[in-house]
C-alpha atoms as a PDB file:
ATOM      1  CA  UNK A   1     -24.401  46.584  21.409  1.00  0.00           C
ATOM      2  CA  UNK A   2     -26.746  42.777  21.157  1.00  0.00           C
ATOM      3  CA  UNK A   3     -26.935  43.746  17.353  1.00  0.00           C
ATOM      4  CA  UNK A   4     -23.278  43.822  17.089  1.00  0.00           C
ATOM      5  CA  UNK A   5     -23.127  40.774  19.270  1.00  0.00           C
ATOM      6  CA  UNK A   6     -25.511  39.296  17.140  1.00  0.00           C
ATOM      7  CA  UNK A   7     -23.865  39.936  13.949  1.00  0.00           C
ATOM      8  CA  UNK A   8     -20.732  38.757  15.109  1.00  0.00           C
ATOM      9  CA  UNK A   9     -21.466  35.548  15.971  1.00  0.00           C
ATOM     10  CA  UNK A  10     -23.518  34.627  13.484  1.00  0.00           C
ATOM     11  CA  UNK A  11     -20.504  35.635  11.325  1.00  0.00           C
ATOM     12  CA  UNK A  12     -18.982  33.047  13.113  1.00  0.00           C
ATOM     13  CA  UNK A  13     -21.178  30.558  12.736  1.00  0.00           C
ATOM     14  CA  UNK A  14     -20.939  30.841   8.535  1.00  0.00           C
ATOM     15  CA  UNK A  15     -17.565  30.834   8.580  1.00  0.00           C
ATOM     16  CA  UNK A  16     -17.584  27.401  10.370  1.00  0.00           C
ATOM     17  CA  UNK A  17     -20.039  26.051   8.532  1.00  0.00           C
ATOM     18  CA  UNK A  18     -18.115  26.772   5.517  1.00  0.00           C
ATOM     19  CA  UNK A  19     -14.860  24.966   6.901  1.00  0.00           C
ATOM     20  CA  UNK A  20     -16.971  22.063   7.830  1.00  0.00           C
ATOM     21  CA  UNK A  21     -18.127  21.776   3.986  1.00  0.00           C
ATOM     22  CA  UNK A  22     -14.204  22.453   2.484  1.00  0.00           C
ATOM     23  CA  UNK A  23     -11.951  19.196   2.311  1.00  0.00           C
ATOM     24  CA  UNK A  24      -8.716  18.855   4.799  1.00  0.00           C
ATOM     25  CA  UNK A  25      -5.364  19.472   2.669  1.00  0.00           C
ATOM     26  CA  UNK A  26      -3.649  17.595   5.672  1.00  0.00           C
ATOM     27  CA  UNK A  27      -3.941  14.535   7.554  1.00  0.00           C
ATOM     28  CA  UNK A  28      -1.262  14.080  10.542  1.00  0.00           C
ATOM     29  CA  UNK A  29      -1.392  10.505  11.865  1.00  0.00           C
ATOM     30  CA  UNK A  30      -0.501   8.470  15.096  1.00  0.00           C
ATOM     31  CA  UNK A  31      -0.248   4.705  15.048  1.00  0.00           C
ATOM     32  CA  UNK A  32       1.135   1.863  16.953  1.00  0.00           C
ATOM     33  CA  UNK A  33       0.162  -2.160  17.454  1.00  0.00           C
ATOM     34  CA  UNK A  34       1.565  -5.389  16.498  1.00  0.00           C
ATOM     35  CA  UNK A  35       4.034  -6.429  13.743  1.00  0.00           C
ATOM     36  CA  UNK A  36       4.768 -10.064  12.433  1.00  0.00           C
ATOM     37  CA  UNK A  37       8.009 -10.463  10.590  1.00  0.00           C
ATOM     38  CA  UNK A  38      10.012 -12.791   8.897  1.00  0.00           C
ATOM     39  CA  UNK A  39      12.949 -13.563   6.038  1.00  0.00           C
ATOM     40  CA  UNK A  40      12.691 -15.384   3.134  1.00  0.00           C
ATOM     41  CA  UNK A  41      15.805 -16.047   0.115  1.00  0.00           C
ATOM     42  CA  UNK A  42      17.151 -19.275   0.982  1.00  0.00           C
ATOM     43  CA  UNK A  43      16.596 -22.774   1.572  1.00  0.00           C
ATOM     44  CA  UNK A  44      17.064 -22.246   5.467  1.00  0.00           C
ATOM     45  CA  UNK A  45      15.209 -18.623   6.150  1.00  0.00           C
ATOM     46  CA  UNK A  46      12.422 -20.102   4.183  1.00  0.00           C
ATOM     47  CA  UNK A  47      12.001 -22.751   6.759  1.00  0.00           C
ATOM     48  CA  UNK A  48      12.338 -20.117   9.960  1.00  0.00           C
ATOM     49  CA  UNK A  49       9.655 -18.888  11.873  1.00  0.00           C
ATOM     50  CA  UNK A  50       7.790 -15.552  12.023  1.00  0.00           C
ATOM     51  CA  UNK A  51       8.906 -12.763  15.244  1.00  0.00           C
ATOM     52  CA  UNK A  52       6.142 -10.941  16.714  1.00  0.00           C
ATOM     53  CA  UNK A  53       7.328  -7.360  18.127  1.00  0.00           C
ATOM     54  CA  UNK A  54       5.948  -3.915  18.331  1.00  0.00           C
ATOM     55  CA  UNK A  55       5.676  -1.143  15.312  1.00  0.00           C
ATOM     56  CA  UNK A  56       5.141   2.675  15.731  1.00  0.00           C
ATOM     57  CA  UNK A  57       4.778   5.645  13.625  1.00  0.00           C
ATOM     58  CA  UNK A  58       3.649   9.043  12.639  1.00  0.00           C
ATOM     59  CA  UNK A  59       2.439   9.904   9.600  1.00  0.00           C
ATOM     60  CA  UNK A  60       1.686  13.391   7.391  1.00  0.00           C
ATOM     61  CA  UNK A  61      -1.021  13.037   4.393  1.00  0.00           C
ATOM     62  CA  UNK A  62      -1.345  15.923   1.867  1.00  0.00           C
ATOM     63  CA  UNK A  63      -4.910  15.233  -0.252  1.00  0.00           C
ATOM     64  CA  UNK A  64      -4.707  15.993  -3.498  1.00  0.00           C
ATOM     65  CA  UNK A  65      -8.506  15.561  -3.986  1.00  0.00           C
ATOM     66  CA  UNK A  66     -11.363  14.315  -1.817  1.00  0.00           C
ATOM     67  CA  UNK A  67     -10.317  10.841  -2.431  1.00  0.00           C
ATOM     68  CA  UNK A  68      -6.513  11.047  -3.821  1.00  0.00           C
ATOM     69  CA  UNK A  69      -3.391  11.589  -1.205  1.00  0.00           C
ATOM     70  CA  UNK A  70       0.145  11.168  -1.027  1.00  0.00           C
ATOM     71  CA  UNK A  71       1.206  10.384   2.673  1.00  0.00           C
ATOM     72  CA  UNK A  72       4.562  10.177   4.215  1.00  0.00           C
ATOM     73  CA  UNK A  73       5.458   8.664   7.255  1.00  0.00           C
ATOM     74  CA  UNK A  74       8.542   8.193   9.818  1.00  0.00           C
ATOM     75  CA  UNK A  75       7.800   4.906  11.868  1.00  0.00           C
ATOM     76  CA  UNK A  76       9.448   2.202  14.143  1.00  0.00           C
ATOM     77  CA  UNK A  77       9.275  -1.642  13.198  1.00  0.00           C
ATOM     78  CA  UNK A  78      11.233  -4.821  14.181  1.00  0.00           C
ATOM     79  CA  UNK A  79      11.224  -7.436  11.503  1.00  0.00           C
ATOM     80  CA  UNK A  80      13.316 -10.847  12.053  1.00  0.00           C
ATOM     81  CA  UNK A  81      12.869 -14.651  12.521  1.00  0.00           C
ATOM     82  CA  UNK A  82      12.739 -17.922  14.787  1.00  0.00           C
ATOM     83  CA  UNK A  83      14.824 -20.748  13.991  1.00  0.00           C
ATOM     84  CA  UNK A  84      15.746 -23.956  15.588  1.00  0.00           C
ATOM     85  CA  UNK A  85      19.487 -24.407  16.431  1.00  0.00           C
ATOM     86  CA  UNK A  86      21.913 -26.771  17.867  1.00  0.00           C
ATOM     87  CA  UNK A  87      23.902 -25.627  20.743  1.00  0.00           C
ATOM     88  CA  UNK A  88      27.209 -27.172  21.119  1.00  0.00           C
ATOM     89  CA  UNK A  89      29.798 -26.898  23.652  1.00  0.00           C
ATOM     90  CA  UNK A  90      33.561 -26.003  22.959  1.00  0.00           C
ATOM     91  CA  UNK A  91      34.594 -29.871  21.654  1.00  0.00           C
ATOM     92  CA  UNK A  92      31.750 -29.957  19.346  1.00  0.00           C
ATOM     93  CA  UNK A  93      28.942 -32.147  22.132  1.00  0.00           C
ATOM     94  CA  UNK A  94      25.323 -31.324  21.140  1.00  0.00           C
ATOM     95  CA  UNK A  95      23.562 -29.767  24.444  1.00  0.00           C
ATOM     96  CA  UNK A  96      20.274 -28.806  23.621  1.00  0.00           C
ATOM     97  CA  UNK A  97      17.922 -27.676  20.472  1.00  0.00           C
ATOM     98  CA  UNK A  98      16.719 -24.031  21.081  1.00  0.00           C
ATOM     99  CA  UNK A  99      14.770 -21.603  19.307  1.00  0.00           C
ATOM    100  CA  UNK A 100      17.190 -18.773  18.506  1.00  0.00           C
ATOM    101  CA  UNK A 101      15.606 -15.122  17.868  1.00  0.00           C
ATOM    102  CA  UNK A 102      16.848 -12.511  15.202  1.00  0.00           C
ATOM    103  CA  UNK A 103      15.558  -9.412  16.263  1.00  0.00           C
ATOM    104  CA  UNK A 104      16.103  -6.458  14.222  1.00  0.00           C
ATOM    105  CA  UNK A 105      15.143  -2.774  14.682  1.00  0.00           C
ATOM    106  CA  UNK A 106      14.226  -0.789  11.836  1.00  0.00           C
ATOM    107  CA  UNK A 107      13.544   3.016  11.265  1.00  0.00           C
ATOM    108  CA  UNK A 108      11.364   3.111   8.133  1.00  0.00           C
ATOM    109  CA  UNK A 109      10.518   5.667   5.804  1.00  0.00           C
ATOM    110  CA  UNK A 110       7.283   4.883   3.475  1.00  0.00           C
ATOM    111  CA  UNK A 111       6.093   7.093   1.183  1.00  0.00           C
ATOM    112  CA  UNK A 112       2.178   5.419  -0.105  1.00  0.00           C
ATOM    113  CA  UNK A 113      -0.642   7.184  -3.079  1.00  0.00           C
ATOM    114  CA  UNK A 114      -3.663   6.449  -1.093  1.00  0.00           C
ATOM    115  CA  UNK A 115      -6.950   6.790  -2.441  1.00  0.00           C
ATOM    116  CA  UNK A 116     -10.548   6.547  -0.213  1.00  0.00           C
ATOM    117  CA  UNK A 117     -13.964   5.761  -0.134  1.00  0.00           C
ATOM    118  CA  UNK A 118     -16.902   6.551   1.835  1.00  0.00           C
ATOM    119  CA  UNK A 119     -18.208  10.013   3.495  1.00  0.00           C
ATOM    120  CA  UNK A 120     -18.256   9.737   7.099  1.00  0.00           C
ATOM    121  CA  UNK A 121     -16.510   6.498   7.659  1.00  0.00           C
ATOM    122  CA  UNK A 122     -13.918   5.617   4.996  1.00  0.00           C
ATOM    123  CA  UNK A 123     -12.234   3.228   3.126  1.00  0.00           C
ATOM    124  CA  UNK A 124      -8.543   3.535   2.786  1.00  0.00           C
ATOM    125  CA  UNK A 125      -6.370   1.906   0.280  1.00  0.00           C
ATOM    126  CA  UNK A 126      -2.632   2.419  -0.074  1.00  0.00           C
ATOM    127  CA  UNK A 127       0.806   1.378  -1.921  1.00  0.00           C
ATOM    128  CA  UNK A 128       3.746   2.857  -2.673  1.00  0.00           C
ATOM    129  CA  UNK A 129       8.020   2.365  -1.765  1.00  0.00           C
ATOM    130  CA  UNK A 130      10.024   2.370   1.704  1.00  0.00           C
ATOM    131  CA  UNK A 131      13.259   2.436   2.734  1.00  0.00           C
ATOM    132  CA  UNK A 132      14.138   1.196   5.963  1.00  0.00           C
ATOM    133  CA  UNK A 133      17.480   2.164   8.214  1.00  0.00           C
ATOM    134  CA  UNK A 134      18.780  -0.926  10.582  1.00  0.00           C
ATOM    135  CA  UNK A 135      19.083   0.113  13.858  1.00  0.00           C
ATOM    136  CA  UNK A 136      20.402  -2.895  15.513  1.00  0.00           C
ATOM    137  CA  UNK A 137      20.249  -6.819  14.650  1.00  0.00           C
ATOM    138  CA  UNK A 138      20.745  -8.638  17.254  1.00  0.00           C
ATOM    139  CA  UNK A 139      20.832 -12.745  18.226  1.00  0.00           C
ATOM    140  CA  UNK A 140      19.675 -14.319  21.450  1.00  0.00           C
ATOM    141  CA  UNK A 141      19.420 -18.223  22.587  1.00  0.00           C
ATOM    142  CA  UNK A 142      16.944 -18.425  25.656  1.00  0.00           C
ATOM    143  CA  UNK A 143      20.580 -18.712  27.708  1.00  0.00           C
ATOM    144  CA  UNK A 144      21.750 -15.514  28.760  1.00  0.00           C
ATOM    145  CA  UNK A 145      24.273 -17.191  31.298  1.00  0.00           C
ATOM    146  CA  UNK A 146      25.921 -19.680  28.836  1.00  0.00           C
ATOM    147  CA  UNK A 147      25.247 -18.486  25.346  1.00  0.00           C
ATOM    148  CA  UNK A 148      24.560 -14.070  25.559  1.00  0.00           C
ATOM    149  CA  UNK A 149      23.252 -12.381  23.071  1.00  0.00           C
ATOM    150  CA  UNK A 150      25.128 -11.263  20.023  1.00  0.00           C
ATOM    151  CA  UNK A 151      24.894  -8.249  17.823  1.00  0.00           C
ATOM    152  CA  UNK A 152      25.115  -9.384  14.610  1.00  0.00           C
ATOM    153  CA  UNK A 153      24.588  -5.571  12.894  1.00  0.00           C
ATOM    154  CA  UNK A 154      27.887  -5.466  10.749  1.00  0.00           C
ATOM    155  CA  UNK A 155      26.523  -8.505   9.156  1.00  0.00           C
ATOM    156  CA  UNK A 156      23.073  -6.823   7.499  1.00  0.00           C
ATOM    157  CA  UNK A 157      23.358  -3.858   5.095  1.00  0.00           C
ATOM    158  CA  UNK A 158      22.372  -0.084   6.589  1.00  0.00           C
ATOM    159  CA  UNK A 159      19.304  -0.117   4.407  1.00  0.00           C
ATOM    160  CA  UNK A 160      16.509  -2.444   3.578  1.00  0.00           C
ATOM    161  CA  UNK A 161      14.494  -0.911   0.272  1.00  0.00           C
ATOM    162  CA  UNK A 162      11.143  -2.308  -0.454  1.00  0.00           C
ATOM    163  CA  UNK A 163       7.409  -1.480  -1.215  1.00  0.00           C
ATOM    164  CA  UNK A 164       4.594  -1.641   0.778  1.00  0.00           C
ATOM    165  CA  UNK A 165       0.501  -1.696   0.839  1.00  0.00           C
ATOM    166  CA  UNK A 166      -2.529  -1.058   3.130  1.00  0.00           C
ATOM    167  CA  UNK A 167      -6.087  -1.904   4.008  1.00  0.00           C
ATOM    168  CA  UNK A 168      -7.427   0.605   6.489  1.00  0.00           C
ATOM    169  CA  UNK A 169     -10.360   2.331   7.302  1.00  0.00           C
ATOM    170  CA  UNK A 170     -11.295   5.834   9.712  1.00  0.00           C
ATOM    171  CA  UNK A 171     -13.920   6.788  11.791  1.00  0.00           C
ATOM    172  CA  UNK A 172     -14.679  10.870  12.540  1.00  0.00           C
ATOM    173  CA  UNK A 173     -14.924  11.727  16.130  1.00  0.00           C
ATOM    174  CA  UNK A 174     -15.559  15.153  14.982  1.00  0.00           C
ATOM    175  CA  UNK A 175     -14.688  17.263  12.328  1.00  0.00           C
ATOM    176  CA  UNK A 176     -10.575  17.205  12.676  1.00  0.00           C
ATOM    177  CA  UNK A 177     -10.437  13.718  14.587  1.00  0.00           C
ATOM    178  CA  UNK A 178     -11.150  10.547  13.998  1.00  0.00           C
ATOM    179  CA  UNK A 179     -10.126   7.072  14.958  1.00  0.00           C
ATOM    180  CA  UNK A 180      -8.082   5.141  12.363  1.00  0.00           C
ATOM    181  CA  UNK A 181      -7.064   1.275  11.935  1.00  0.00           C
ATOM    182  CA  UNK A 182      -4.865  -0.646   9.462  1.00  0.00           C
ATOM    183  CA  UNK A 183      -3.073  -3.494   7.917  1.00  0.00           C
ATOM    184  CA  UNK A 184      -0.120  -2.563   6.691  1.00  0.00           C
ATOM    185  CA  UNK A 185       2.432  -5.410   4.596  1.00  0.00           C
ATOM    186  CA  UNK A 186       5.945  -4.724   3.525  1.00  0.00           C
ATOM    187  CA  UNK A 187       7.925  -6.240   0.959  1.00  0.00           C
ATOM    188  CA  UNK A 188      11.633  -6.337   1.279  1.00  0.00           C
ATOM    189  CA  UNK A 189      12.958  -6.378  -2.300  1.00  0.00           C
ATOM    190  CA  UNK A 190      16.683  -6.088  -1.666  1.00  0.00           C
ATOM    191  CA  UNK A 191      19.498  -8.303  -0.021  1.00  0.00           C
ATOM    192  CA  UNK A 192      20.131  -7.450   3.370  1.00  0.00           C
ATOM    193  CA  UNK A 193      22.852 -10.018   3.930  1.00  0.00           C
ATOM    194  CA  UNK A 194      26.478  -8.374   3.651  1.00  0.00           C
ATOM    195  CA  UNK A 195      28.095 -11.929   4.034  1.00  0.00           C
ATOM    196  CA  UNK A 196      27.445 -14.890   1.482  1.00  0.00           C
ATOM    197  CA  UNK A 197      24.587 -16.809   1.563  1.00  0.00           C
ATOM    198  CA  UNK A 198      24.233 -20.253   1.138  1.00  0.00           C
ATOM    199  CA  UNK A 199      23.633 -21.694  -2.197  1.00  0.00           C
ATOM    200  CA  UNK A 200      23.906 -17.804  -3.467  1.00  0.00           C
ATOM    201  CA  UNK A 201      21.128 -17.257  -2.308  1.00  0.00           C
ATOM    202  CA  UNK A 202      19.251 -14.390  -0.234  1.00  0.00           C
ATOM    203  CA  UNK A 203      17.821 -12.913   2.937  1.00  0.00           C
ATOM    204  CA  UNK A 204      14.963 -10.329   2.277  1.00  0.00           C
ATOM    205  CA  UNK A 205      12.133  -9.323   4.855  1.00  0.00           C
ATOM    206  CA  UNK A 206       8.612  -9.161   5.017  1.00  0.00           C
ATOM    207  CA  UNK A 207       6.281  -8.016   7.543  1.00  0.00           C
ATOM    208  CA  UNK A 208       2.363  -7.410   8.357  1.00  0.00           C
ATOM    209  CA  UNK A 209       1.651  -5.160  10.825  1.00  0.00           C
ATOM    210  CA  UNK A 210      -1.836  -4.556  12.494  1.00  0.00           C
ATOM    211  CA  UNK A 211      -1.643  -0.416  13.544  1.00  0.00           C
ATOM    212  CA  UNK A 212      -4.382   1.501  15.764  1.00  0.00           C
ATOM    213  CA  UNK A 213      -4.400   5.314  16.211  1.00  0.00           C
ATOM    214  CA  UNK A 214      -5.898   8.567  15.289  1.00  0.00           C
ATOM    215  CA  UNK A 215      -5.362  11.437  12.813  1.00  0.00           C
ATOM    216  CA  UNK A 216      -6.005  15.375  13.308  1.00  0.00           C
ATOM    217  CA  UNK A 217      -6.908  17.243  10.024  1.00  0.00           C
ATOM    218  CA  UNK A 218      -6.296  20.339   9.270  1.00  0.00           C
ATOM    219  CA  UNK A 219      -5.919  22.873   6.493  1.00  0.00           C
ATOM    220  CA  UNK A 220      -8.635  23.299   4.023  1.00  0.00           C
ATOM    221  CA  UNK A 221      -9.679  24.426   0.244  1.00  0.00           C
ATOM    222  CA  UNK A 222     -12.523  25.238  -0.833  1.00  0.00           C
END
């Protein structure tokens, strides 16, 4: 009975040694922090202001080698601006200067190649295209009494296409976790303005975002 005891866990034991030696085929991500937007295309976005606000998302790598992955990833990100503006009442009298906010809510879709260096700790470095889905756009004043806020989502396109790269590194808590930081930047490439824009010009989005998380891997080849 101890010999077959025995035997059976030290079967055990090789079999997890030999997982611990195979590379993950799958890397599934959690990540939120900070993002810092803003709009560029014209002579008055390029003078606006950046809008901090949160970003979110959940990601699914697939390694093609033990440094060469494709990752996918659904994730949450508001992107917009601050701009002074003159509020005037009905006959045209200046009140005040304020700083107006654009605030606009994104579901993005990024698909990055990501290659990375290192054994333990590693180096990650990613690029690749997104498309992001407008949720809601939306302007506010600082006067909610006076001047409310006003959705403004007819006015931007559905979809905001664009590319995107990353700096980030991991560190293993074990074998299948570890702890994982990066900085992310997004380029809009497209117009997001359905109206006209002044001087036929633009408005395109940027943003940097600063994400902390962790990733569980799983799956393995030999």
């Amino acid at each position: 009975m101890n010999t077959k005891v025995f035997a059976l866990i030290a079967a055990a034991l090789i079999v997890r040694t030999d997982a611990v030696g195979q590379t993950s085929l799958f890397e599934a991500g959690l990540q939120v922090g900070p993002s810092l937007g803003w709009l560029r295309g014209n002579e008055f976005i390029d003078s606006t202001d950046p809008l901090l606000g949160p970003a979110a998302a959940a990601t699914l790598q697939y390694a093609f080698s033990e440094r060469l992955g494709i990752r996918a990833g659904l994730a949450y990100q508001r992107k917009g601006m601050y701009s002074e503006v003159t509020l005037t009442d009905v006959n045209g009298t200046v009140l005040r200067m304020v700083k107006a906010r654009n605030a606009m809510d994104y579901v993005i879709f990024p698909v990055m190649l990501r290659t990375s260096f290192g054994s333990k700790g590693k180096l990650t470095v990613g690029a690749g295209p997104y498309a992001g889905l407008l949720l809601r756009s939306r302007l506010s004043f600082g006067d909610e009494v006076n001047f409310p806020t006003q959705e403004n989502t007819s006015d931007l396109e559905k979809w905001d296409m664009g590319i995107s790269a990353s700096l980030g590194g991991a560190f293993p808590l074990s074998d299948a976790l570890a702890l994982q930081a990066e900085v992310r930047y997004d380029k809009g490439l497209t117009n997001i303005s359905v109206l006209p824009v002044i001087n036929d010009g633009t408005i395109r989005t940027n943003a940097v975002c600063l994400m902390f998380g962790c990733l569980y891997r799983f799956g393995a080849r030999s």
